[in-house]
N, C-alpha and C. Protein backbone atom coordinates (compact mmCIF):
# COMPACT_ATOMS: atom_id res chain seq x y z
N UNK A 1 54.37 -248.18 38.02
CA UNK A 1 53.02 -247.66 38.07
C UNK A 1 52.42 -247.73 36.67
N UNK A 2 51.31 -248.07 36.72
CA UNK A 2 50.40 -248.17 35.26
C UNK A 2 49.07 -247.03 34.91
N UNK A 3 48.54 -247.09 34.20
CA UNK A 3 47.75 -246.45 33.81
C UNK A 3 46.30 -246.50 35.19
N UNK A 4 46.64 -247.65 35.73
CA UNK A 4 45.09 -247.85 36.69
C UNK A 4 45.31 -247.68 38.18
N UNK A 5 46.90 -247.20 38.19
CA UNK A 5 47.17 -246.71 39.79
C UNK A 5 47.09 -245.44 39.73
N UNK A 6 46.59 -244.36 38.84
CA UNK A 6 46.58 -242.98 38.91
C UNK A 6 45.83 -242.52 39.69
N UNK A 7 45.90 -241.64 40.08
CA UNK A 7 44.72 -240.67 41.33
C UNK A 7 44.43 -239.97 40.00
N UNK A 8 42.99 -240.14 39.39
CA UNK A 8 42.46 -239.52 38.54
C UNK A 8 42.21 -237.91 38.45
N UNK A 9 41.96 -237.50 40.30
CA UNK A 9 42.04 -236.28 40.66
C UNK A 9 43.09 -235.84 40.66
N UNK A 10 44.23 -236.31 41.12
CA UNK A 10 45.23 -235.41 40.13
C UNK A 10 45.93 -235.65 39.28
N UNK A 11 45.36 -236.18 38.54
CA UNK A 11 46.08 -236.15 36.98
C UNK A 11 44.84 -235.37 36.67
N UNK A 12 43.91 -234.86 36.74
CA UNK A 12 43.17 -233.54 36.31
C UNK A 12 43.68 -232.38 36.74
N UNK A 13 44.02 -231.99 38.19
CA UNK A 13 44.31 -231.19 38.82
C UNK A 13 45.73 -230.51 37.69
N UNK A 14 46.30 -231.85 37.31
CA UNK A 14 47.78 -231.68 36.58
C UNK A 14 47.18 -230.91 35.17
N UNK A 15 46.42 -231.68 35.23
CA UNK A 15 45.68 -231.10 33.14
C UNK A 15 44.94 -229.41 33.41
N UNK A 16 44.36 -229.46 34.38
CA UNK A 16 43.56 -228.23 34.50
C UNK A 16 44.75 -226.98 34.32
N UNK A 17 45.36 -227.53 35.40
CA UNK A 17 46.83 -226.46 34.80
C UNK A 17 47.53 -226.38 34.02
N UNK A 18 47.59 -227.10 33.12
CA UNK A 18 48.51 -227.34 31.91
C UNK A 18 48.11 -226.31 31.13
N UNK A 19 46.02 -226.59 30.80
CA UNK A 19 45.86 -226.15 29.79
C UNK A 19 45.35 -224.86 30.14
N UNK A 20 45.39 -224.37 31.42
CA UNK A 20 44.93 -223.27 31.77
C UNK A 20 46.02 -222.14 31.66
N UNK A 21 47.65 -222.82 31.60
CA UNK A 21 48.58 -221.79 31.18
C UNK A 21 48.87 -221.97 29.91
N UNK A 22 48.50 -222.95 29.40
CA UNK A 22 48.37 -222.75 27.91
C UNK A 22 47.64 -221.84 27.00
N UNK A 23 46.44 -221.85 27.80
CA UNK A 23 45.68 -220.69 27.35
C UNK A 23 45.93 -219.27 27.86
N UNK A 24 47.16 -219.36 28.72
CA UNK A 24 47.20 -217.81 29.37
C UNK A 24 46.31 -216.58 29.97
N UNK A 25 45.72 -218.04 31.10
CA UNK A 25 45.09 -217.03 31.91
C UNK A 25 45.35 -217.61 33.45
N UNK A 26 45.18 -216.81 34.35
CA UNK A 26 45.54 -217.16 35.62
C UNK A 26 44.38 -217.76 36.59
N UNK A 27 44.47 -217.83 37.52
CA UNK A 27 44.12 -219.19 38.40
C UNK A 27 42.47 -218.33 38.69
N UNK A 28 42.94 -216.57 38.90
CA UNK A 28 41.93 -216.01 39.13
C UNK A 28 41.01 -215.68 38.07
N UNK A 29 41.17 -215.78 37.03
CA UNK A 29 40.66 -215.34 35.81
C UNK A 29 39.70 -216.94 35.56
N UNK A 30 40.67 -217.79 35.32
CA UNK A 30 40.22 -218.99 35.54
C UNK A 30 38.53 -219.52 36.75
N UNK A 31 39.12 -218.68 37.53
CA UNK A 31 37.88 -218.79 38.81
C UNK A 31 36.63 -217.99 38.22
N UNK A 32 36.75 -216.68 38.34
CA UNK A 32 35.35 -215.72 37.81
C UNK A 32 35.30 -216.35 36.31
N UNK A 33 35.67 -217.06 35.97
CA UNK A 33 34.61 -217.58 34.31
C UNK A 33 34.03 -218.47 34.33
N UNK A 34 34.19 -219.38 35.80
CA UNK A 34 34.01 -221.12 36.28
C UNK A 34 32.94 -220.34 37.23
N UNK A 35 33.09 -219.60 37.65
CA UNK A 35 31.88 -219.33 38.74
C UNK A 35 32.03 -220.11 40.04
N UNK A 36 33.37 -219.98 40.43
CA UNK A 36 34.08 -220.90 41.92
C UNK A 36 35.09 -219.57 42.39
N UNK A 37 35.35 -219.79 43.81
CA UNK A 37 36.69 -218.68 44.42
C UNK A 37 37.75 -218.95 43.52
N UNK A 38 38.50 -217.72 43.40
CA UNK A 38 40.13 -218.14 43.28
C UNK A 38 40.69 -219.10 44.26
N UNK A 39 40.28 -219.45 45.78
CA UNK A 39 40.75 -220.18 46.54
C UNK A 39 40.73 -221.63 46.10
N UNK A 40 39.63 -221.79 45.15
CA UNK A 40 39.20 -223.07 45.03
C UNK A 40 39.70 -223.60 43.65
N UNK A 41 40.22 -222.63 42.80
CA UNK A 41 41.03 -223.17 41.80
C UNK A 41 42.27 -223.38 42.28
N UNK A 42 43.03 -222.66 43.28
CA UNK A 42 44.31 -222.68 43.69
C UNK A 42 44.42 -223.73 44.75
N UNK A 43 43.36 -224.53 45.02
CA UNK A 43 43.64 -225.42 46.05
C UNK A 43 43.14 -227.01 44.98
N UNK A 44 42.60 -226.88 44.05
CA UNK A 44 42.34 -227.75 43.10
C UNK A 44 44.36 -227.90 42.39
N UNK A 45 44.70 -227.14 42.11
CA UNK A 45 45.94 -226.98 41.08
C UNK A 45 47.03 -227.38 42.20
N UNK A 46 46.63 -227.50 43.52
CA UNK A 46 47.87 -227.26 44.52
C UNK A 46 48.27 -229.03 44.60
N UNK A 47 49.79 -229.33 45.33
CA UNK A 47 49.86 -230.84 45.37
C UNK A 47 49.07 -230.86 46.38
N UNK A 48 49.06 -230.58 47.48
CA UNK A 48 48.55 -230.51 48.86
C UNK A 48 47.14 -229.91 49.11
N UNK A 49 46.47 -229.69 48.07
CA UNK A 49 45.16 -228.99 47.80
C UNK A 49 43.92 -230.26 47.53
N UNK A 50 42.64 -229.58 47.56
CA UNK A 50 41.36 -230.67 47.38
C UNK A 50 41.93 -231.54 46.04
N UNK A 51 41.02 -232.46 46.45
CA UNK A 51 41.20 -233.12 44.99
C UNK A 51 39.58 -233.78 44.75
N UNK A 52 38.56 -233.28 45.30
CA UNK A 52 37.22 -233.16 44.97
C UNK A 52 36.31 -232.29 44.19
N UNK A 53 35.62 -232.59 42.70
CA UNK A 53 35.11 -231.59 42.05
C UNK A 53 34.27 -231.97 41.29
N UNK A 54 33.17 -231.48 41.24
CA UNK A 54 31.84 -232.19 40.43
C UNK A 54 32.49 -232.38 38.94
N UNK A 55 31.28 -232.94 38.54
CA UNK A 55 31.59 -233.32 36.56
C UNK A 55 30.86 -231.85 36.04
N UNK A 56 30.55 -231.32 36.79
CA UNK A 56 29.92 -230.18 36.67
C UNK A 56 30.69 -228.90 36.17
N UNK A 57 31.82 -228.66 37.36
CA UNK A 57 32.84 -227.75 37.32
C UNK A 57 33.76 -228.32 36.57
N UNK A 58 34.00 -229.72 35.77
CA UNK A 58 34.91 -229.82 35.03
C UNK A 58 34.94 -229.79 33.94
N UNK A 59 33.20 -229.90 33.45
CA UNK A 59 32.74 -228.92 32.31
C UNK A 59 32.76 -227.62 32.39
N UNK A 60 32.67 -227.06 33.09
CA UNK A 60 32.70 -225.63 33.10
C UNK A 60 34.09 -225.28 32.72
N UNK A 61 35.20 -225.82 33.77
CA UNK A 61 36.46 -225.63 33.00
C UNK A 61 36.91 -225.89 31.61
N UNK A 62 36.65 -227.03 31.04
CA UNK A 62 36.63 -227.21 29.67
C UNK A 62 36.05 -226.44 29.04
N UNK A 63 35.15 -225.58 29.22
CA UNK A 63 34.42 -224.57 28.43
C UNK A 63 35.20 -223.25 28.58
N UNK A 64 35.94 -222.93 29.43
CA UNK A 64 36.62 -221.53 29.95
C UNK A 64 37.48 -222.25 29.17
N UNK A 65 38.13 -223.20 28.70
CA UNK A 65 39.40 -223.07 28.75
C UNK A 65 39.72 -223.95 27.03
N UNK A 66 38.66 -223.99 26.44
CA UNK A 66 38.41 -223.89 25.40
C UNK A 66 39.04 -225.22 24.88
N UNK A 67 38.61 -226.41 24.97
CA UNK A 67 39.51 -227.95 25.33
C UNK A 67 38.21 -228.64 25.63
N UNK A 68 38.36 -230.20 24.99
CA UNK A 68 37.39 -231.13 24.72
C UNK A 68 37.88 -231.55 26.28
N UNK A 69 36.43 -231.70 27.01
CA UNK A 69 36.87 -232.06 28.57
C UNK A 69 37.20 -233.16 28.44
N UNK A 70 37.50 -234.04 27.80
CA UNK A 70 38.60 -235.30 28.00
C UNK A 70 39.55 -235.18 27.98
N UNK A 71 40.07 -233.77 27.10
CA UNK A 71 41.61 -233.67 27.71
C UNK A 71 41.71 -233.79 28.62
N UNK A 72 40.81 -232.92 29.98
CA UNK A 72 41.28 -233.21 31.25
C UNK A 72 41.39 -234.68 32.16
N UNK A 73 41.21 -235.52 31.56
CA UNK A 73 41.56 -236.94 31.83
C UNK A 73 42.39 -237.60 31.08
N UNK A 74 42.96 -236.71 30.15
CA UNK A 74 44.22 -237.79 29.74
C UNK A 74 45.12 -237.90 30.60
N UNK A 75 45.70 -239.25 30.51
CA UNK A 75 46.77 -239.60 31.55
C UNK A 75 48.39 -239.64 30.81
N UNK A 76 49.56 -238.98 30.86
CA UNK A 76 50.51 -239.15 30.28
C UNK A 76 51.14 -240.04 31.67
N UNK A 77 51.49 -241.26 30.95
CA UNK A 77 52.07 -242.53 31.82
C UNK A 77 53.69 -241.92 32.17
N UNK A 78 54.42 -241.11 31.42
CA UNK A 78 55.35 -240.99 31.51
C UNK A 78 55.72 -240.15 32.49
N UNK A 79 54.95 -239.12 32.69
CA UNK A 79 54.88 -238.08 33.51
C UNK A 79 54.81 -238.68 34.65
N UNK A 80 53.49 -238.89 35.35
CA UNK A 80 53.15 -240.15 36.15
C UNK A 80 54.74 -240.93 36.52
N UNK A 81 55.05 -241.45 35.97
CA UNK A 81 56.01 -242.20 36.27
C UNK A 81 57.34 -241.74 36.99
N UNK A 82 58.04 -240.64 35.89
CA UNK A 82 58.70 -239.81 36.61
C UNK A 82 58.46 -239.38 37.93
N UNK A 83 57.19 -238.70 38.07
CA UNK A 83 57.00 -238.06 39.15
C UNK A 83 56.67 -239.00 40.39
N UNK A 84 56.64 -240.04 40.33
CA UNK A 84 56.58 -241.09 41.05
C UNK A 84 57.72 -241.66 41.86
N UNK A 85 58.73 -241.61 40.88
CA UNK A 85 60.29 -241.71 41.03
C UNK A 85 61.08 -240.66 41.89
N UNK A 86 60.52 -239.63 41.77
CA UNK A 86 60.61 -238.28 42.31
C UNK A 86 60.61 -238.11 44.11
């Protein structure tokens, strides 16, 4: 797998959570600062969850979560890969 077979939605879904426990706050805390349900962050973060979300709400997350919103599109190939293997 390469960099251009990624499901872009979740390799965000993957980043949103990374940096959202990086910053140490939870899924619900995360929700009331984004101005979305807790349902809808927890089904964004889930494997089996949406993987649809404006550029809208993914600024908003980058702003809660205090991170240049391109982090949330970096792709680590390695990860990806592993988990592919998986």
């Amino acid at each position: 797998m390469n960099k251009y077979e990624v499901n872009i939605y979740e390799q965000i879904a993957r980043n949103i959570k990374k940096y959202r426990k990086q910053a140490g706050i939870t899924q619900a805390v995360l929700a009331e600062k984004v101005g979305v349900s807790h349902e809808f962050i927890r089904r964004i973060e889930s494997k089996k969850g949406i993987k649809t979300f404006s550029i809208d709400t993914i600024w908003k997350i980058s702003l809660v979560l205090n991170i240049d919103p391109g982090k949330l599109f970096e792709i680590d190939i390695d990860e990806v890969v592993s988990k592919g293997n998986n």
